[in-house]
C-alpha atoms as a PDB file:
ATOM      1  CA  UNK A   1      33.451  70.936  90.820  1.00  0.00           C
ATOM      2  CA  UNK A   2      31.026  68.618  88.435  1.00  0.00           C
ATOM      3  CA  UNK A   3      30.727  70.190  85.183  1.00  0.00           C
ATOM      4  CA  UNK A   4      33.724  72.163  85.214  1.00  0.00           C
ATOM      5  CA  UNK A   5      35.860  69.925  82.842  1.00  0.00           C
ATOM      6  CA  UNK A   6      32.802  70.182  79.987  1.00  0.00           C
ATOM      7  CA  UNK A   7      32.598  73.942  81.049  1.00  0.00           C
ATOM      8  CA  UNK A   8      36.464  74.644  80.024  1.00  0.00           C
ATOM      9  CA  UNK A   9      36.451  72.551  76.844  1.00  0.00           C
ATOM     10  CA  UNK A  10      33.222  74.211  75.568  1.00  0.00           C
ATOM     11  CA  UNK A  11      34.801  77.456  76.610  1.00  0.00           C
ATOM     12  CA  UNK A  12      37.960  76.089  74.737  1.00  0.00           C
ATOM     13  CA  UNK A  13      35.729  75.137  71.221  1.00  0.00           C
ATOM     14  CA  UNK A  14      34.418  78.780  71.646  1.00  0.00           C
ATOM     15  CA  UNK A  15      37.759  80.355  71.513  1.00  0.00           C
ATOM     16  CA  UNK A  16      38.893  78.106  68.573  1.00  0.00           C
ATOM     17  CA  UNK A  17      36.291  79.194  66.829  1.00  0.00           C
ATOM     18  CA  UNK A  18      36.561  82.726  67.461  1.00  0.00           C
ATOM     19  CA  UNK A  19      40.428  82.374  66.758  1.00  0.00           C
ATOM     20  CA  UNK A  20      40.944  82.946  63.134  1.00  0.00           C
ATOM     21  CA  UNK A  21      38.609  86.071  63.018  1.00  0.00           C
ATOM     22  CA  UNK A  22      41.348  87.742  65.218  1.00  0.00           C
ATOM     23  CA  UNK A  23      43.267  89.696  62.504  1.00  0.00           C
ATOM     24  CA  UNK A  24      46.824  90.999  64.619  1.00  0.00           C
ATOM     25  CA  UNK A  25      46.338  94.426  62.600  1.00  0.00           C
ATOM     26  CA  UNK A  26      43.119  95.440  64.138  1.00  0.00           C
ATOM     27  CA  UNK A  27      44.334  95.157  67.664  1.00  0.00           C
ATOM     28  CA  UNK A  28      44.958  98.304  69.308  1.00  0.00           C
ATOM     29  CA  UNK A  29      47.922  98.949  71.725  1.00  0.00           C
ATOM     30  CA  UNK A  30      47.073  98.607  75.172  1.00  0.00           C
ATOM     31  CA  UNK A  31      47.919 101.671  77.510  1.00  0.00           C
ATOM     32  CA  UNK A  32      47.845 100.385  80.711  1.00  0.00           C
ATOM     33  CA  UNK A  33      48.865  96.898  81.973  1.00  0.00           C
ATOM     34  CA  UNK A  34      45.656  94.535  81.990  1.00  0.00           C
ATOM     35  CA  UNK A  35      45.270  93.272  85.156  1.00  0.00           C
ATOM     36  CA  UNK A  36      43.157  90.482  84.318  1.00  0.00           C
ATOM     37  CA  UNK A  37      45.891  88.295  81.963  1.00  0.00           C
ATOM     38  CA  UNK A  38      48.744  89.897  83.981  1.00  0.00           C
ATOM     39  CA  UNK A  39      50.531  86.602  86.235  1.00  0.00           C
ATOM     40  CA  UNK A  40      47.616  84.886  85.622  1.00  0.00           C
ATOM     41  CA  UNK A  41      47.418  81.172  85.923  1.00  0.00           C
ATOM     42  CA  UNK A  42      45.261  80.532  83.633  1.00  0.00           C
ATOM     43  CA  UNK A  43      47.818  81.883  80.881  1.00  0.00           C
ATOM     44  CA  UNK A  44      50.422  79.352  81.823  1.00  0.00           C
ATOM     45  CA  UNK A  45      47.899  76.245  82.289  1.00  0.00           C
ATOM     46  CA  UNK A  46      46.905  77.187  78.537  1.00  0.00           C
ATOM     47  CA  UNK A  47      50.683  77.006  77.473  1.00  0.00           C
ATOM     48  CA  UNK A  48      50.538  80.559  76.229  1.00  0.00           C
ATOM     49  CA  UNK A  49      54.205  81.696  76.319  1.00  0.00           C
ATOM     50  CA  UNK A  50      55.445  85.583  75.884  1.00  0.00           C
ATOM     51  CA  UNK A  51      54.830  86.048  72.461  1.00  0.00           C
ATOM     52  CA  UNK A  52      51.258  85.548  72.248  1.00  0.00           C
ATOM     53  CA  UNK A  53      49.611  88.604  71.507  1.00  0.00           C
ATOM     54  CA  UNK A  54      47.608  89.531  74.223  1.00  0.00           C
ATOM     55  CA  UNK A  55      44.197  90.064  72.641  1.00  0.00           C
ATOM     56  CA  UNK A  56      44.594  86.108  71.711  1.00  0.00           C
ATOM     57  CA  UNK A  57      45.430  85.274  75.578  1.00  0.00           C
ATOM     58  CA  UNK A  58      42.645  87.649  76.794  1.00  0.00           C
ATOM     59  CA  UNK A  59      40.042  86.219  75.050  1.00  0.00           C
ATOM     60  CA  UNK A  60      40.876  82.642  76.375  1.00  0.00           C
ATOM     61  CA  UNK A  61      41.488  83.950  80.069  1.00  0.00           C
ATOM     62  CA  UNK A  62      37.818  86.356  80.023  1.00  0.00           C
ATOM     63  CA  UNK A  63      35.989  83.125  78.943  1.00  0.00           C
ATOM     64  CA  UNK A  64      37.993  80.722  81.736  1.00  0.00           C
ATOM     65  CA  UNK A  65      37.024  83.649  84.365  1.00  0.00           C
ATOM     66  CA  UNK A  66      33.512  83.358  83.470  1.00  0.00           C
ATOM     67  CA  UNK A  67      33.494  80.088  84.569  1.00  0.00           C
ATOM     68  CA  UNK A  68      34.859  80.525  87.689  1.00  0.00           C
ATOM     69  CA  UNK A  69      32.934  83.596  88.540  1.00  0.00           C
ATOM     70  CA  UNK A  70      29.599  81.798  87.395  1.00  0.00           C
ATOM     71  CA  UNK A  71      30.372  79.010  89.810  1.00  0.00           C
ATOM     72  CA  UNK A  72      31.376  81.446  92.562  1.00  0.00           C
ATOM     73  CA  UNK A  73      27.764  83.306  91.417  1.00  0.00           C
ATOM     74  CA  UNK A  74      26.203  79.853  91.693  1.00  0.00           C
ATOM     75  CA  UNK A  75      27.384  78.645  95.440  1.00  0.00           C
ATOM     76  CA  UNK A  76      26.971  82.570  96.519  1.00  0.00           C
ATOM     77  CA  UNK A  77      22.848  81.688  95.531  1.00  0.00           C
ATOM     78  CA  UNK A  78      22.966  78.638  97.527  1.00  0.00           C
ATOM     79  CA  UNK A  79      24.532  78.762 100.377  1.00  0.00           C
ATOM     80  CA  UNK A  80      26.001  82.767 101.888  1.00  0.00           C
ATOM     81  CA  UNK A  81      22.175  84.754 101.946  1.00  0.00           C
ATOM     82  CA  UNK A  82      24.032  87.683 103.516  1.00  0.00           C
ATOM     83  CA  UNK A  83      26.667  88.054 100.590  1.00  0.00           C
ATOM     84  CA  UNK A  84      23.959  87.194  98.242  1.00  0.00           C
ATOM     85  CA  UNK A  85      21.918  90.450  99.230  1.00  0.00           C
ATOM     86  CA  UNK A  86      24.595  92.369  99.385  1.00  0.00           C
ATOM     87  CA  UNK A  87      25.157  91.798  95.846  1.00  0.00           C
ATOM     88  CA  UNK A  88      21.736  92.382  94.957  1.00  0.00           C
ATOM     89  CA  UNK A  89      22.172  95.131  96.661  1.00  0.00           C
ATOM     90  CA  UNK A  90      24.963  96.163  94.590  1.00  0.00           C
ATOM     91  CA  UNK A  91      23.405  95.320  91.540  1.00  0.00           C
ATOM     92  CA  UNK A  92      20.513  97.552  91.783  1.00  0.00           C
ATOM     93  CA  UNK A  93      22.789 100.992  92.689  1.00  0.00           C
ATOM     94  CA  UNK A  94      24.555  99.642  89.448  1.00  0.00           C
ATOM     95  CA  UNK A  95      21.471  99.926  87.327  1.00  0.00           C
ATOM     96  CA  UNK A  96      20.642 103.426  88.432  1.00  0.00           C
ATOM     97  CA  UNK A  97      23.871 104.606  87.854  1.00  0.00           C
ATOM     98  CA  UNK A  98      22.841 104.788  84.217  1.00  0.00           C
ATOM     99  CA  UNK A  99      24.708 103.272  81.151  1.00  0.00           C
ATOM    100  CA  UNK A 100      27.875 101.612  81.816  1.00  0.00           C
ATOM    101  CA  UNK A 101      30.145 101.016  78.385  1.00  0.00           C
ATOM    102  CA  UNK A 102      31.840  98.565  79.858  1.00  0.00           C
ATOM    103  CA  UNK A 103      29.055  95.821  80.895  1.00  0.00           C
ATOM    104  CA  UNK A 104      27.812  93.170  78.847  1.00  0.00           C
ATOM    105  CA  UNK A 105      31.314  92.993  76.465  1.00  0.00           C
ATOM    106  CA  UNK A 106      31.820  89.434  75.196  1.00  0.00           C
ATOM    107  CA  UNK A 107      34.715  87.793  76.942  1.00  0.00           C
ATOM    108  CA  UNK A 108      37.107  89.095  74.342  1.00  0.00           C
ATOM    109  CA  UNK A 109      36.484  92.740  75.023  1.00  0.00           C
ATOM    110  CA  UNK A 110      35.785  93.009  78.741  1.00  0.00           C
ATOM    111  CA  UNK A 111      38.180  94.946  80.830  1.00  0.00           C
ATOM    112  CA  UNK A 112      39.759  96.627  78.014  1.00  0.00           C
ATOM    113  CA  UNK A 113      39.668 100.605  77.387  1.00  0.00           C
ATOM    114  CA  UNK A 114      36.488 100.887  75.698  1.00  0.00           C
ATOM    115  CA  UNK A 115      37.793 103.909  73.791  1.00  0.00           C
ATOM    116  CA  UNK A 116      41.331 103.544  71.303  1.00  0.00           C
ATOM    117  CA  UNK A 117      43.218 106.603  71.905  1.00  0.00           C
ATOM    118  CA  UNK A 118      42.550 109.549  69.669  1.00  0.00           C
ATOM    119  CA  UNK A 119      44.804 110.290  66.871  1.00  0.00           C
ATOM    120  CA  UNK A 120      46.871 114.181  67.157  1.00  0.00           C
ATOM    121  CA  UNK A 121      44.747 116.623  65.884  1.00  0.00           C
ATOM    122  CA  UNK A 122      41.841 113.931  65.486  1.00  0.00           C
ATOM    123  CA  UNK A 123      39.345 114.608  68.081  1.00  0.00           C
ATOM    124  CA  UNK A 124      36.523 112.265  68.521  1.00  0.00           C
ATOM    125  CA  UNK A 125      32.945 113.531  68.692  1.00  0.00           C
ATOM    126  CA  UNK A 126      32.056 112.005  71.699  1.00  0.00           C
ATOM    127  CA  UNK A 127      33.210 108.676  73.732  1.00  0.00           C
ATOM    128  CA  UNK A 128      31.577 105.782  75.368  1.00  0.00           C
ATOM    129  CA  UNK A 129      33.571 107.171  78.272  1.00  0.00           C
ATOM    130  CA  UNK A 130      31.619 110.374  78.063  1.00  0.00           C
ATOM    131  CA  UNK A 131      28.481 108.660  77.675  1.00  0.00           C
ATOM    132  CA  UNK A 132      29.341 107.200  81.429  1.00  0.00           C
ATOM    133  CA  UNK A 133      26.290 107.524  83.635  1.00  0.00           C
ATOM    134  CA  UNK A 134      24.011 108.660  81.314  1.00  0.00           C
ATOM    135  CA  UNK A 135      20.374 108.151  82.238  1.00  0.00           C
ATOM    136  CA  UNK A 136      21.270 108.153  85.977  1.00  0.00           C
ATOM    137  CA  UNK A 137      18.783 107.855  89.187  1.00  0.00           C
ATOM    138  CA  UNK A 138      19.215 108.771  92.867  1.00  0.00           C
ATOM    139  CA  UNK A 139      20.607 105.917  94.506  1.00  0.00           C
ATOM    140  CA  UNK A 140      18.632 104.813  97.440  1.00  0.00           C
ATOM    141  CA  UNK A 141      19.892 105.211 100.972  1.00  0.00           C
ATOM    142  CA  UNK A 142      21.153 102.040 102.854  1.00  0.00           C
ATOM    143  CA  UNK A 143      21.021 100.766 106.700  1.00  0.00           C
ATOM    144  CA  UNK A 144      24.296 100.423 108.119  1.00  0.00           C
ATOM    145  CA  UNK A 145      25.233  97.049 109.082  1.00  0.00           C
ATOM    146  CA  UNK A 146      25.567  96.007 112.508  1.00  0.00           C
ATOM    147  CA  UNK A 147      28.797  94.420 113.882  1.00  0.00           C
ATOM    148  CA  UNK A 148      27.265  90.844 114.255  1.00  0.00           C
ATOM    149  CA  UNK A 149      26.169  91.213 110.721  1.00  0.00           C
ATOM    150  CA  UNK A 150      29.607  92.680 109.513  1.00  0.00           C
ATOM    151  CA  UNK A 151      31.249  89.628 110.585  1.00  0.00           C
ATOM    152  CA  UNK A 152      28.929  87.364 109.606  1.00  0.00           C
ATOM    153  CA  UNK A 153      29.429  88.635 106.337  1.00  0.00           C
ATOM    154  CA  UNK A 154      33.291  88.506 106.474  1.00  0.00           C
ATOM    155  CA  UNK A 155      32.891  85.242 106.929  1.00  0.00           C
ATOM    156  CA  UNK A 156      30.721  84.567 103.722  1.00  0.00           C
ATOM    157  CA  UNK A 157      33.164  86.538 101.610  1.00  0.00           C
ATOM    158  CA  UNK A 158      35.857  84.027 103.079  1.00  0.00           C
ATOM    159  CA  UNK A 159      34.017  81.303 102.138  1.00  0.00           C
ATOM    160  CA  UNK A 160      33.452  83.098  98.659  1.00  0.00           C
ATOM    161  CA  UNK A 161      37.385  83.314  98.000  1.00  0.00           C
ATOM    162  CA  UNK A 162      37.620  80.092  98.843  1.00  0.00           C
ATOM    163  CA  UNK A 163      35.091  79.193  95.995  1.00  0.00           C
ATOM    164  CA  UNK A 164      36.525  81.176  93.777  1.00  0.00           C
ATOM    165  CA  UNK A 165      40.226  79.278  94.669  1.00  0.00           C
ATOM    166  CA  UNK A 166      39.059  75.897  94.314  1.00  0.00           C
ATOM    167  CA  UNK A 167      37.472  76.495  91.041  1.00  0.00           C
ATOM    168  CA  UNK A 168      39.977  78.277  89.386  1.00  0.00           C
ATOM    169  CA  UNK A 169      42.468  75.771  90.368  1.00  0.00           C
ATOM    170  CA  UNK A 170      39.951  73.134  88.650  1.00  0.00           C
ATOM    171  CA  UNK A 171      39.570  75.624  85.826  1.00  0.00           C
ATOM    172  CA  UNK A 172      43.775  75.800  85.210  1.00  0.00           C
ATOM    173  CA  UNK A 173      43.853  71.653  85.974  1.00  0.00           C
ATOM    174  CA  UNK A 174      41.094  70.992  82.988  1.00  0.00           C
ATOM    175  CA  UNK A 175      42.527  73.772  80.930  1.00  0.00           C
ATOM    176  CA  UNK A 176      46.240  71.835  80.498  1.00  0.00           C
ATOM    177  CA  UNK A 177      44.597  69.459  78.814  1.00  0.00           C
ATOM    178  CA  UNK A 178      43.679  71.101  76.192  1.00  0.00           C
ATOM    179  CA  UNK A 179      47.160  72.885  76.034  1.00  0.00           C
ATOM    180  CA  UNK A 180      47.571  70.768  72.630  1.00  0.00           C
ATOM    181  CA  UNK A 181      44.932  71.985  70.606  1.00  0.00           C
ATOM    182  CA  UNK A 182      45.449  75.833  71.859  1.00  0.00           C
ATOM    183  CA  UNK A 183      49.679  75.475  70.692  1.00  0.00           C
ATOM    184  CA  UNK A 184      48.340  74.062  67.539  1.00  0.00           C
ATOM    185  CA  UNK A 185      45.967  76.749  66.584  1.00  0.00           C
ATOM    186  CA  UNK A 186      48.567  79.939  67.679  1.00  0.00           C
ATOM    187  CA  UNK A 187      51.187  77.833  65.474  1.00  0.00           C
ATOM    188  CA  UNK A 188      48.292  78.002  62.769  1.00  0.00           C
ATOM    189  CA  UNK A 189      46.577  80.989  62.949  1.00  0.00           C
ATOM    190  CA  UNK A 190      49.285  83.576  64.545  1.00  0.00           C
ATOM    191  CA  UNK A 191      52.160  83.103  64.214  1.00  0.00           C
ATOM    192  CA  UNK A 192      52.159  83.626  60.670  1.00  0.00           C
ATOM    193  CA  UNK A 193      50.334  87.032  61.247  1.00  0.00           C
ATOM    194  CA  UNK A 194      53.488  87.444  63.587  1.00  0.00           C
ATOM    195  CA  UNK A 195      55.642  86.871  61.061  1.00  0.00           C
ATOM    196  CA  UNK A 196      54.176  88.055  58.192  1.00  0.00           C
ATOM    197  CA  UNK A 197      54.238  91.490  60.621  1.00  0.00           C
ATOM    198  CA  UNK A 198      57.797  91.377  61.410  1.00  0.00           C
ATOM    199  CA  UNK A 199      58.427  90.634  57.748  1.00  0.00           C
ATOM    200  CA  UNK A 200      57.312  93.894  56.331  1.00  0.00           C
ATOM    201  CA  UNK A 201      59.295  96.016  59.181  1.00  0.00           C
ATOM    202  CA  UNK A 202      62.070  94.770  58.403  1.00  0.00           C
ATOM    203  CA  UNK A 203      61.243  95.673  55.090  1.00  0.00           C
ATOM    204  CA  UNK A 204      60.388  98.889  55.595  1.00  0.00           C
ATOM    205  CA  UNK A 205      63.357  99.172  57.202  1.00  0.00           C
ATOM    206  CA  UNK A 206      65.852  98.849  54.392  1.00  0.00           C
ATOM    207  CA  UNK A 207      66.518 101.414  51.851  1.00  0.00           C
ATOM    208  CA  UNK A 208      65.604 101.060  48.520  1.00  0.00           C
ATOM    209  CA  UNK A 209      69.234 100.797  47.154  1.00  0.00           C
ATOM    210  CA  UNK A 210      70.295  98.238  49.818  1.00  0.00           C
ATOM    211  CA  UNK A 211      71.229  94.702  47.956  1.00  0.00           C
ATOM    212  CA  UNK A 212      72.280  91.641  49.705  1.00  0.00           C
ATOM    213  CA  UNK A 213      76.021  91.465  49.856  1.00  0.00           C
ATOM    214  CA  UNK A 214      76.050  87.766  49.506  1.00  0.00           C
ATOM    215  CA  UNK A 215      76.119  84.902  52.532  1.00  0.00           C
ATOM    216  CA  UNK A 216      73.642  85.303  55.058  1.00  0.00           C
ATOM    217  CA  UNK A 217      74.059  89.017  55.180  1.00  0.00           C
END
């Protein structure tokens, strides 16, 4: 696990500075649970508590995945050859299966609908959904694998998952220490957004006759 402490706070300075170019009014509303920041450790080792808006956790979570799935990418290279091909493997049908909206986001943006939702009446043009596979070649036929080789592989992808364990509890350990600098720059940067939000539906909310009565209400 050497390097992973430097690897989470440089991933933490990232996200601070990416932080107060988050405005809470561009976000769009998410349709379908994300399954990514969802229960996720890595939420809770940051401190984030309910009422962070979820683009601000996501952001933090994509980068602290990258770390772990770089150093699950790194001991794949080095020591499981059979899971290594394999992904190789995989990687190649991936680049004939033509573009692909979703790959290469920044950490901020990945597994998110790549589309908002269309306004009533508002049709778009075209999507980046649409655009899904374009510039596709035949994929290439593939030898089955034998049973020796199926379990030989099983075992690789066990010793994968372990990886990928073991890191990300060293990821969520190094993480809680920065939990002090991540509180103070939600407490900085949005919560007032938050509030500033919740201000003006309230607002919108009362008539334009309405007067305070006097007391707190």
């Amino acid at each position: 696990m050497d390097g992973i402490d430097g690897r989470v706070r440089n991933a933490v300075d990232v996200w601070l500075r990416w932080l107060p170019r988050w405005q809470i009014g561009s976000a769009r509303p998410r349709t379908r649970i994300c399954r990514r920041c969802t229960g996720s450790p890595i939420a809770a080792a940051a401190g984030f508590g309910p009422d962070v808006p979820h683009p601000v956790q996501h952001a933090l979570i994509g980068r602290m995945s990258a770390i772990v799935e770089d150093a699950v990418d790194e001991y794949t290279a080095r020591n499981l050859p059979l899971l290594q091909r394999e992904l190789e493997r995989a990687a190649a049908r991936k680049r004939r299966a033509g573009y692909q909206p979703a790959e290469g986001l920044e950490p901020e943006f990945q597994g998110l609908d790549v589309d908002p939702q269309p306004q009533p009446g508002e049709p778009f043009l075209f999507t980046l959904g649409e655009l899904t596979g374009t510039g596709a070649s035949e994929q290439e036929p593939r030898e089955p694998l034998s049973d020796e080789a199926k379990a030989a592989l099983r075992h690789e992808i066990e010793l994968s998952d372990e990886c990928a364990r073991s890191t990300g509890t060293a990821v969520c350990l190094a993480l809680t220490d920065h939990r002090e600098r991540i509180a103070e720059a939600v407490d900085r940067l949005v919560e007032p957004q938050i509030a500033a939000l919740v201000s003006d539906m309230f607002r919108g909310l009362d008539g334009p006759d309405e007067r305070p009565r006097g007391g707190l209400f």
